[in-house]
C-alpha atoms as a PDB file:
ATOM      1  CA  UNK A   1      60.379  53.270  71.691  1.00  0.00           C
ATOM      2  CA  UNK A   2      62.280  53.041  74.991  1.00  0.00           C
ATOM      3  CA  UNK A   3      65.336  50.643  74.275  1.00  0.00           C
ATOM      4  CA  UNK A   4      66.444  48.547  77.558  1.00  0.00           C
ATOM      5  CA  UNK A   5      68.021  45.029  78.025  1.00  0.00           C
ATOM      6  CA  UNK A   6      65.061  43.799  79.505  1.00  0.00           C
ATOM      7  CA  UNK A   7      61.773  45.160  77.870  1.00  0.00           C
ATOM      8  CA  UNK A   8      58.424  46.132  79.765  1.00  0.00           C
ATOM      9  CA  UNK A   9      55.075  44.515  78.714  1.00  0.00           C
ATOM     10  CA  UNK A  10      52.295  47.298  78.925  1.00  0.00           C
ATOM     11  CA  UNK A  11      49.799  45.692  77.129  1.00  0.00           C
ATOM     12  CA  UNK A  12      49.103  42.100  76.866  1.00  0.00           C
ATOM     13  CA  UNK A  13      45.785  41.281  74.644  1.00  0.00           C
ATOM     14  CA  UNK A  14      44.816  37.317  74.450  1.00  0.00           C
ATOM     15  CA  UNK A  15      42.097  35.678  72.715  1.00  0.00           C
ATOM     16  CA  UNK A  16      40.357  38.952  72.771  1.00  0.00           C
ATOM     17  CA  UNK A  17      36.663  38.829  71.891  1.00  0.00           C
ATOM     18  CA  UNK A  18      33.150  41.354  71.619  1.00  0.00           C
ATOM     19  CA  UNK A  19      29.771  40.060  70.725  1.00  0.00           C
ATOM     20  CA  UNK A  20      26.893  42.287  70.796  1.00  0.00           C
ATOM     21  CA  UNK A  21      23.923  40.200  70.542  1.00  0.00           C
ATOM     22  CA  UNK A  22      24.532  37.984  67.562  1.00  0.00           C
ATOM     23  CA  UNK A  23      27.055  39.853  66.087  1.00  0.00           C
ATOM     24  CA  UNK A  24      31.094  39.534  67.118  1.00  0.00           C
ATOM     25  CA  UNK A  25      32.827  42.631  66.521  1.00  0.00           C
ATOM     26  CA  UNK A  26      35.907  41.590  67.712  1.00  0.00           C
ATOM     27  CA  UNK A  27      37.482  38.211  67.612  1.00  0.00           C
ATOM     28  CA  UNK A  28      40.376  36.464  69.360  1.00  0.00           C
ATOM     29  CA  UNK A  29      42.688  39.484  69.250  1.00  0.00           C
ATOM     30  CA  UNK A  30      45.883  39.221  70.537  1.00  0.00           C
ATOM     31  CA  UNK A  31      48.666  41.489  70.635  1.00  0.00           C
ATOM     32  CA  UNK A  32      51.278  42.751  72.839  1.00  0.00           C
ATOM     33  CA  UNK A  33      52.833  46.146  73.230  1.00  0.00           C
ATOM     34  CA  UNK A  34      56.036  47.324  75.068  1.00  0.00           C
ATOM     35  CA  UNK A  35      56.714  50.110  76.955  1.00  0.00           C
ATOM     36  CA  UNK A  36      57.458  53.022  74.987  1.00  0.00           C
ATOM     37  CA  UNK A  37      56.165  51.526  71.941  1.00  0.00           C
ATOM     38  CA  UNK A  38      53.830  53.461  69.567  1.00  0.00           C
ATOM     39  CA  UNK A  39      51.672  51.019  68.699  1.00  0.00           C
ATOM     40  CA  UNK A  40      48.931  51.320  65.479  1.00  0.00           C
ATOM     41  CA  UNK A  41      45.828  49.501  65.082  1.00  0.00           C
ATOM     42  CA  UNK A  42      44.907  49.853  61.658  1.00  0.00           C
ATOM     43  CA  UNK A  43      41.787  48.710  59.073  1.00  0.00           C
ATOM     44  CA  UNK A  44      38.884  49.992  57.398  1.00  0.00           C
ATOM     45  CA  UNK A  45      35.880  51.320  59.187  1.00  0.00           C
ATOM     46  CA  UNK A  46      34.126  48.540  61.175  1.00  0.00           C
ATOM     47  CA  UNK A  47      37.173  46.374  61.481  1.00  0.00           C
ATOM     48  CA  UNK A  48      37.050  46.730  65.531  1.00  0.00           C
ATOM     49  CA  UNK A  49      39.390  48.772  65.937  1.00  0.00           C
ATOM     50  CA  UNK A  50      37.361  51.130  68.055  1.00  0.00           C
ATOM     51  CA  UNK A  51      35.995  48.369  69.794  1.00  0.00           C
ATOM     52  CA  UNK A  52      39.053  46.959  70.834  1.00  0.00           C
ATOM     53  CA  UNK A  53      40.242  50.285  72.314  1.00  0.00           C
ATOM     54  CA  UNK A  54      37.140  50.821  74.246  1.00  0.00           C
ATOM     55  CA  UNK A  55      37.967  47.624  75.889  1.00  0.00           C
ATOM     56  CA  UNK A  56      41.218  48.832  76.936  1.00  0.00           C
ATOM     57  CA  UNK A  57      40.275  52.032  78.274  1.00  0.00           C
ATOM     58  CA  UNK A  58      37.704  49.578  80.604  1.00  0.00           C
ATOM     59  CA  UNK A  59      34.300  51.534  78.832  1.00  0.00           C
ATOM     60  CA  UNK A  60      33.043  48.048  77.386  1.00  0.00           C
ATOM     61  CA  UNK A  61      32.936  44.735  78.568  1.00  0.00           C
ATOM     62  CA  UNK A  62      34.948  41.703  77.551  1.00  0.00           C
ATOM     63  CA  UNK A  63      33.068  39.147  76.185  1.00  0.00           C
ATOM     64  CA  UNK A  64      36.162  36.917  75.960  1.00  0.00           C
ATOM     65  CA  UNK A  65      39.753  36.484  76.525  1.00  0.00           C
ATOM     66  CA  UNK A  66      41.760  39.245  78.666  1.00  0.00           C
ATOM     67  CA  UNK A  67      43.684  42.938  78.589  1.00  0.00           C
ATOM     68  CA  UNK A  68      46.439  43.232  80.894  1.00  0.00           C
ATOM     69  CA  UNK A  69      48.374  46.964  81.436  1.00  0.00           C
ATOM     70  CA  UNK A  70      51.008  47.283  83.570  1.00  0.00           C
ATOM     71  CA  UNK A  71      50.307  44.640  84.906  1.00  0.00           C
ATOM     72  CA  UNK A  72      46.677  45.262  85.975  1.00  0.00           C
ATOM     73  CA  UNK A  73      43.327  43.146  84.344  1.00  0.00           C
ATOM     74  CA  UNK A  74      41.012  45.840  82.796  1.00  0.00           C
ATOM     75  CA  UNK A  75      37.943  43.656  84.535  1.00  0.00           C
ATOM     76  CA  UNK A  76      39.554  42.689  88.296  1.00  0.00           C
ATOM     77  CA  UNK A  77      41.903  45.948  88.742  1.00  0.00           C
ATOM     78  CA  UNK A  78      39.367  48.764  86.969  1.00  0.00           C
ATOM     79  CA  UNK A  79      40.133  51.279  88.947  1.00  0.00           C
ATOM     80  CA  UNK A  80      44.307  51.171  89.125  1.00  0.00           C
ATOM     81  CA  UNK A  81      43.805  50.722  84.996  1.00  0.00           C
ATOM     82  CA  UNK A  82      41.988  53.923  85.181  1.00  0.00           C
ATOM     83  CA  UNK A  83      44.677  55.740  87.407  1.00  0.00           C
ATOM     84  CA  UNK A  84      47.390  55.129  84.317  1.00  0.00           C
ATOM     85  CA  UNK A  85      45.601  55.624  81.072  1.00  0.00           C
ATOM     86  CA  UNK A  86      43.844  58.026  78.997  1.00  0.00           C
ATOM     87  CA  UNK A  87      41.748  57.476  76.241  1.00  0.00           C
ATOM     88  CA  UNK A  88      40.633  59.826  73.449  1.00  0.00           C
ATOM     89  CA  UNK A  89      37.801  59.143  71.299  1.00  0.00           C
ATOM     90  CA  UNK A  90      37.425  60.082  67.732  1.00  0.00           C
ATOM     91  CA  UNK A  91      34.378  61.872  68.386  1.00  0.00           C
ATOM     92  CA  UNK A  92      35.317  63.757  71.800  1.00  0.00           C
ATOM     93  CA  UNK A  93      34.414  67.129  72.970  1.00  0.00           C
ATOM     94  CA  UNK A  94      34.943  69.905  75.084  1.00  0.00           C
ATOM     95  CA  UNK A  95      32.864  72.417  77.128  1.00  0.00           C
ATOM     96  CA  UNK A  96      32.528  75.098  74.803  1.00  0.00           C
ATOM     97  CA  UNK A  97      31.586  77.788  77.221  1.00  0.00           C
ATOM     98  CA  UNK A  98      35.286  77.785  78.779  1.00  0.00           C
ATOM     99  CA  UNK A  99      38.136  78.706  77.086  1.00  0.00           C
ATOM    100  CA  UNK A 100      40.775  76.435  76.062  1.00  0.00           C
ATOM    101  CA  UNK A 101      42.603  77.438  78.963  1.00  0.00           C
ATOM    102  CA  UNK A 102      40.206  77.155  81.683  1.00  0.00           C
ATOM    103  CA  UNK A 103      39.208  73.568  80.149  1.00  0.00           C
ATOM    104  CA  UNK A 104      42.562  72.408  80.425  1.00  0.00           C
ATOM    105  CA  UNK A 105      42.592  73.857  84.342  1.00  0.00           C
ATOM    106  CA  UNK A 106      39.358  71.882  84.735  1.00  0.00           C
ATOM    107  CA  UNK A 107      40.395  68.409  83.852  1.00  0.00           C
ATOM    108  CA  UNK A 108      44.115  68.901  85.567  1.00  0.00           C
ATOM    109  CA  UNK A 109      42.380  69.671  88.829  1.00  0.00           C
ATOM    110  CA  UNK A 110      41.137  66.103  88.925  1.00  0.00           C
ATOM    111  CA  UNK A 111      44.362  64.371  88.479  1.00  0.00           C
ATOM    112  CA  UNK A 112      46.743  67.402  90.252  1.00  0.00           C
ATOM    113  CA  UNK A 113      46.638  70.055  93.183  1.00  0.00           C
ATOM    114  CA  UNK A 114      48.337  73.179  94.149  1.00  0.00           C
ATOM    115  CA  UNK A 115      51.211  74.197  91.790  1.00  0.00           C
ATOM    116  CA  UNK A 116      51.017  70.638  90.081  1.00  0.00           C
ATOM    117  CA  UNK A 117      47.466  71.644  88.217  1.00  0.00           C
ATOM    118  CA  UNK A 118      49.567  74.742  86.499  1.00  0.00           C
ATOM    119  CA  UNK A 119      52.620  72.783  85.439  1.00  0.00           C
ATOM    120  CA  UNK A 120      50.513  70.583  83.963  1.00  0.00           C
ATOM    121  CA  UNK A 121      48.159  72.832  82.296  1.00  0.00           C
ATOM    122  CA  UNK A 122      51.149  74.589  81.001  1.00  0.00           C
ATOM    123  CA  UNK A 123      52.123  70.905  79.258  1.00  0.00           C
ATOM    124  CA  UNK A 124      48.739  70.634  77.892  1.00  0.00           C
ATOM    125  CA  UNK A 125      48.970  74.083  76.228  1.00  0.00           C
ATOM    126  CA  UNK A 126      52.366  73.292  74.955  1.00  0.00           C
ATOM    127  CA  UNK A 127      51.056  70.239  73.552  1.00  0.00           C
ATOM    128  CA  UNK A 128      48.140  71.592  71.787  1.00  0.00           C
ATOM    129  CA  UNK A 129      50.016  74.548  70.359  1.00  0.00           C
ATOM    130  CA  UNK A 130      47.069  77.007  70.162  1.00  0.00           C
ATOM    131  CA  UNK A 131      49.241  80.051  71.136  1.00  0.00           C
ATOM    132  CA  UNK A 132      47.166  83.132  72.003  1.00  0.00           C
ATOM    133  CA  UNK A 133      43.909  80.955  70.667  1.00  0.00           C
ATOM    134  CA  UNK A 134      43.549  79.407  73.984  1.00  0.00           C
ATOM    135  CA  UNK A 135      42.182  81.897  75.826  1.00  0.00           C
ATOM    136  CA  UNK A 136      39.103  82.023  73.433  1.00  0.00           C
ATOM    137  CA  UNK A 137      36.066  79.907  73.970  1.00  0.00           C
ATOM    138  CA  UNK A 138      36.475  76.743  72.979  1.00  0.00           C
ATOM    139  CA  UNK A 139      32.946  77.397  70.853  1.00  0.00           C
ATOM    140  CA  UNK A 140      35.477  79.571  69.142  1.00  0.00           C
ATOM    141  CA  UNK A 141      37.435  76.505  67.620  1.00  0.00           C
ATOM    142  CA  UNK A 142      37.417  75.119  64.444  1.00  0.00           C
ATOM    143  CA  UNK A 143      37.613  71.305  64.741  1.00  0.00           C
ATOM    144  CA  UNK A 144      40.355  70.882  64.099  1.00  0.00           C
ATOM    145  CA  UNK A 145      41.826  73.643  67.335  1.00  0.00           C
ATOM    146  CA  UNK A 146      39.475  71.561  69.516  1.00  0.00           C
ATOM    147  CA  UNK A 147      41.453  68.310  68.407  1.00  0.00           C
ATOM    148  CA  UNK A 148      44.535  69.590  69.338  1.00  0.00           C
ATOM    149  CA  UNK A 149      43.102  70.614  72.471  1.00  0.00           C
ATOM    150  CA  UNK A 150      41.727  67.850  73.234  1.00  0.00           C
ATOM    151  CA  UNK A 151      45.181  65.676  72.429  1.00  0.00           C
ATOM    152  CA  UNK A 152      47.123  68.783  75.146  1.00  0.00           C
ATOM    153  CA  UNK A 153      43.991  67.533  77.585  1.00  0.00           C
ATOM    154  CA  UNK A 154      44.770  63.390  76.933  1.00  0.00           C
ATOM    155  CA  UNK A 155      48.599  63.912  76.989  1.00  0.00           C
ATOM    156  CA  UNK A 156      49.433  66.744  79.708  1.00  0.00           C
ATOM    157  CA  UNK A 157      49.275  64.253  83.092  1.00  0.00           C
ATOM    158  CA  UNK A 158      52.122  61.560  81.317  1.00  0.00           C
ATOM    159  CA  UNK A 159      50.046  58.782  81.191  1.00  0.00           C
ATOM    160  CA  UNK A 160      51.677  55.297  81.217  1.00  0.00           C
ATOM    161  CA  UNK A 161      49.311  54.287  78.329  1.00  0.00           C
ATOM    162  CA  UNK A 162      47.296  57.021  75.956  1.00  0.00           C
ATOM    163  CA  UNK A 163      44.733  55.404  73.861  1.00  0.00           C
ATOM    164  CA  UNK A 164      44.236  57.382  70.931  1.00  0.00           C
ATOM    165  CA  UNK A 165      41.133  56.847  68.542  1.00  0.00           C
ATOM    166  CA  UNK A 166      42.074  58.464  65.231  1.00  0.00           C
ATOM    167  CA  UNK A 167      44.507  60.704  66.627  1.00  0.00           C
ATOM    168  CA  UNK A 168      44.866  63.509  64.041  1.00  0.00           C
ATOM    169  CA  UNK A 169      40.897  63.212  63.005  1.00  0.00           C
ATOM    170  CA  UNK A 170      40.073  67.062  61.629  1.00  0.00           C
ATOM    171  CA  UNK A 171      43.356  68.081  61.629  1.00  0.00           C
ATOM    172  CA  UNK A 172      45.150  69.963  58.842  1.00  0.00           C
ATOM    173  CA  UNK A 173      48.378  68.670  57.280  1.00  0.00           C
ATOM    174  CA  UNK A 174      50.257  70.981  59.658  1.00  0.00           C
ATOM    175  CA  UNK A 175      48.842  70.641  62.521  1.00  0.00           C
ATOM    176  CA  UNK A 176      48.605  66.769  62.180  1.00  0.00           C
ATOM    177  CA  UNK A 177      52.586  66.391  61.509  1.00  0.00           C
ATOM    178  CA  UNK A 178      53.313  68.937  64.596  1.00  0.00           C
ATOM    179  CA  UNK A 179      50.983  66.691  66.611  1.00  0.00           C
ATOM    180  CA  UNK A 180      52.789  62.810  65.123  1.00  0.00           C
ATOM    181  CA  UNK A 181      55.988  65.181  66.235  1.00  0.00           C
ATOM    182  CA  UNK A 182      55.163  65.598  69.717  1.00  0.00           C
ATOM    183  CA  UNK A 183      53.523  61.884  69.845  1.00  0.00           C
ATOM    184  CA  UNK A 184      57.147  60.565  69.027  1.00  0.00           C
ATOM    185  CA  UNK A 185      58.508  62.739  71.628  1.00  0.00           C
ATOM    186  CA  UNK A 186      56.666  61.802  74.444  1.00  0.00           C
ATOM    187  CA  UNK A 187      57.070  58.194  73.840  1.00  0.00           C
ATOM    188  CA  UNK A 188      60.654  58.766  73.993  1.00  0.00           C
ATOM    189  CA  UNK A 189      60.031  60.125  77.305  1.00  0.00           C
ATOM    190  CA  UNK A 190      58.158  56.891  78.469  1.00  0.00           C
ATOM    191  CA  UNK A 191      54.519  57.070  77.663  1.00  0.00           C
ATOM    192  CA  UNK A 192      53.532  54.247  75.452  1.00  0.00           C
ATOM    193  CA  UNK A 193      50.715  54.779  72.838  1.00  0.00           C
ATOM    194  CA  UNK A 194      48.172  52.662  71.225  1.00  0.00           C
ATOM    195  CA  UNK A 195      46.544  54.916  68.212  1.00  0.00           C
ATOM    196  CA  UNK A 196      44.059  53.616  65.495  1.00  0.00           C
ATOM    197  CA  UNK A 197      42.825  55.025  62.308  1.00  0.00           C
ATOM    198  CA  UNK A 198      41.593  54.098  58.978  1.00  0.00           C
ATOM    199  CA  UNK A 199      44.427  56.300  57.450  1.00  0.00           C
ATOM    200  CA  UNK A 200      47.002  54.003  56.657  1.00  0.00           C
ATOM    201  CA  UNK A 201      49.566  55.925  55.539  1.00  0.00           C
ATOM    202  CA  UNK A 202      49.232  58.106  58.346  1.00  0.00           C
ATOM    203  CA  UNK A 203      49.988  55.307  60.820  1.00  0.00           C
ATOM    204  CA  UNK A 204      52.837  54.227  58.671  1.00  0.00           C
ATOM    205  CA  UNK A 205      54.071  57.511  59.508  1.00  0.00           C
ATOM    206  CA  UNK A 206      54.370  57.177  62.630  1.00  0.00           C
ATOM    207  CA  UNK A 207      53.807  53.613  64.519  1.00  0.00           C
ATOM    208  CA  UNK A 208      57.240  51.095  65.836  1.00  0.00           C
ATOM    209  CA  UNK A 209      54.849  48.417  65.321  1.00  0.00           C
ATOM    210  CA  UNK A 210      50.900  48.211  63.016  1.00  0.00           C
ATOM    211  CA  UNK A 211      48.585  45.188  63.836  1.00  0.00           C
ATOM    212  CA  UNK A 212      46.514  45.308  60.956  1.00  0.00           C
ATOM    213  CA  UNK A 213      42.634  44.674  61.468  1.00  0.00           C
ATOM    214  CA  UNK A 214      39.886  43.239  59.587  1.00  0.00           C
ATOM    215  CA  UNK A 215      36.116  42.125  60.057  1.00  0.00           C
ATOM    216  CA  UNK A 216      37.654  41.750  63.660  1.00  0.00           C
ATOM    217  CA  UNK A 217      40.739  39.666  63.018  1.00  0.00           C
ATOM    218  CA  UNK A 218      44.143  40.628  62.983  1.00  0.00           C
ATOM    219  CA  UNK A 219      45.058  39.702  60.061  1.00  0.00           C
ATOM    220  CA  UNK A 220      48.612  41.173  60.159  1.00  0.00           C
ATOM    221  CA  UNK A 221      51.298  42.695  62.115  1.00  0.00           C
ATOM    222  CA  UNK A 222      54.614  43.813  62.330  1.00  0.00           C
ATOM    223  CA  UNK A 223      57.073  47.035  61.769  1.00  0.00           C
ATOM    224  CA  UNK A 224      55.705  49.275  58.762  1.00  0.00           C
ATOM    225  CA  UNK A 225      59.414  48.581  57.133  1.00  0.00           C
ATOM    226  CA  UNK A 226      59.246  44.327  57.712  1.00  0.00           C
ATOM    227  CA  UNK A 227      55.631  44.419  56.546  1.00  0.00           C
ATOM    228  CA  UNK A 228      56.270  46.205  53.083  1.00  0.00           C
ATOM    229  CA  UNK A 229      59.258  43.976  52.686  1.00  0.00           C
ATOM    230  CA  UNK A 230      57.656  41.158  53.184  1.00  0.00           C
ATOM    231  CA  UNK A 231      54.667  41.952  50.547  1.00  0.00           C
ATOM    232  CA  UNK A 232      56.985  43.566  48.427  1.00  0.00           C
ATOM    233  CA  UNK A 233      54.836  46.695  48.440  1.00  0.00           C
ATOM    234  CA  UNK A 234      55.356  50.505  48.486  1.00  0.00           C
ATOM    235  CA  UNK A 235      53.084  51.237  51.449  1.00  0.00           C
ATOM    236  CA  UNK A 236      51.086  49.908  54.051  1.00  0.00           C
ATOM    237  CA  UNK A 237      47.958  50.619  52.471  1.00  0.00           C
ATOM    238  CA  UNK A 238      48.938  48.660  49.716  1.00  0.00           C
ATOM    239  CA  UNK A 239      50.220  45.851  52.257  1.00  0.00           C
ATOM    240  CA  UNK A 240      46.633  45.396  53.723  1.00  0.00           C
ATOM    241  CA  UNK A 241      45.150  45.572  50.251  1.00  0.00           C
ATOM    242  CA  UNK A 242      47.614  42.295  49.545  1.00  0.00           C
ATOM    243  CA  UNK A 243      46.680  40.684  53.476  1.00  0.00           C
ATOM    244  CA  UNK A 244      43.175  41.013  52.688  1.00  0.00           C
ATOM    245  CA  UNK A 245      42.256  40.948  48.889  1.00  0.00           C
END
């Protein structure tokens, strides 16, 4: 996390709330997150954790309360939230008739031109670490390949915010500690991260801060290191097992 005398809000979450019909999946959330920060939502599947981060990448409505990035209201200021984030589902894809390559040139020509498009495909391919695998087809890939390229896709234009919905979903033990590795770097460089997943240990691995979710709540939060202190326990799986049981 980016150290300065006076830290940067880039996410502000209050009273944060998601009913569909009768049901509320997520309710009064609130968090913050600082610049820089790699910050881990964290619970079991159906907690709202996925919910909540579809909220912040503007793809559902609010049904209470308010997200704030940089700044910016995810409901008044849609489009300048969209200029500054990317988001990357658990379950995304990507056309599998180019090759990882040409993909990657595909999606930078909407944010880049000219010579700007290759720099930044050339961060993307760094990022994903495919070597001479990405100029195959991407219906080549195993899934875990197309996760990898998918996280070169998310990261290579610095966002200000990446959203990241079960980040190393697919991948091998490897390939998931090369891509926490590169995470960690980039945040150093600036880009602040909000990641989820129902892996706790993974998190633990690599998250500043962990709000921990459940049936919607937060129920927790705080660095991996005060939270095991705190309930005296050996990991954070074990700390959620205490919050909750």
């Amino acid at each position: 996390m980016i150290r300065r005398e006076e830290s940067v809000v880039a996410v502000e979450v209050k009273g944060l709330m998601k009913s569909f019909g009768d049901f509320q999946a997520v309710k009064d959330v609130n968090f913050t997150v600082e610049e820089g920060e790699i910050f881990g939502l964290i619970g079991p599947n159906g907690a709202g954790k996925t919910t909540t981060m579809r909220m912040m990448a503007t793809l559902l409505q609010i049904s209470g309360g308010s997200i704030n990035i940089f700044g910016n209201d995810v409901v008044n200021d849609v489009d300048a939230v969209r200029k500054i984030i990317s988001y990357l589902p658990e379950e995304a894809g990507a056309y599998k008739n180019l090759t990882g390559r040409q993909y990657l040139e595909f999606i930078g020509r909407f944010f880049a031109e000219g010579d700007d498009v290759q720099r930044m495909v050339d961060r993307g391919i760094e990022i994903s670490n495919l070597a001479e695998r990405i100029d195959d087809k991407v219906d080549s890939y195993s899934k875990g390949m197309t996760r990898r390229l998918l996280v070169g896709r998310a990261l290579m234009f610095k966002p200000r915010l990446a959203i990241l919905d079960e980040l190393t979903s697919g991948l091998d033990v490897i390939s998931a500690q090369q891509i926490r590795g590169m995470v960690r770097k980039i945040a150093r460089e600036g880009t602040t991260f909000i990641v989820s997943s129902h892996n706790m240990l993974e998190v633990e691995l690599i998250c500043d801060r962990l709000a921990l979710i459940n049936s919607g709540k937060v129920v927790e939060m705080g660095a991996p290191a005060d939270l095991k202190k705190k309930y005296d326990a050996a990991n954070i799986e074990d700390v959620f097992v205490k919050v909750v049981g």
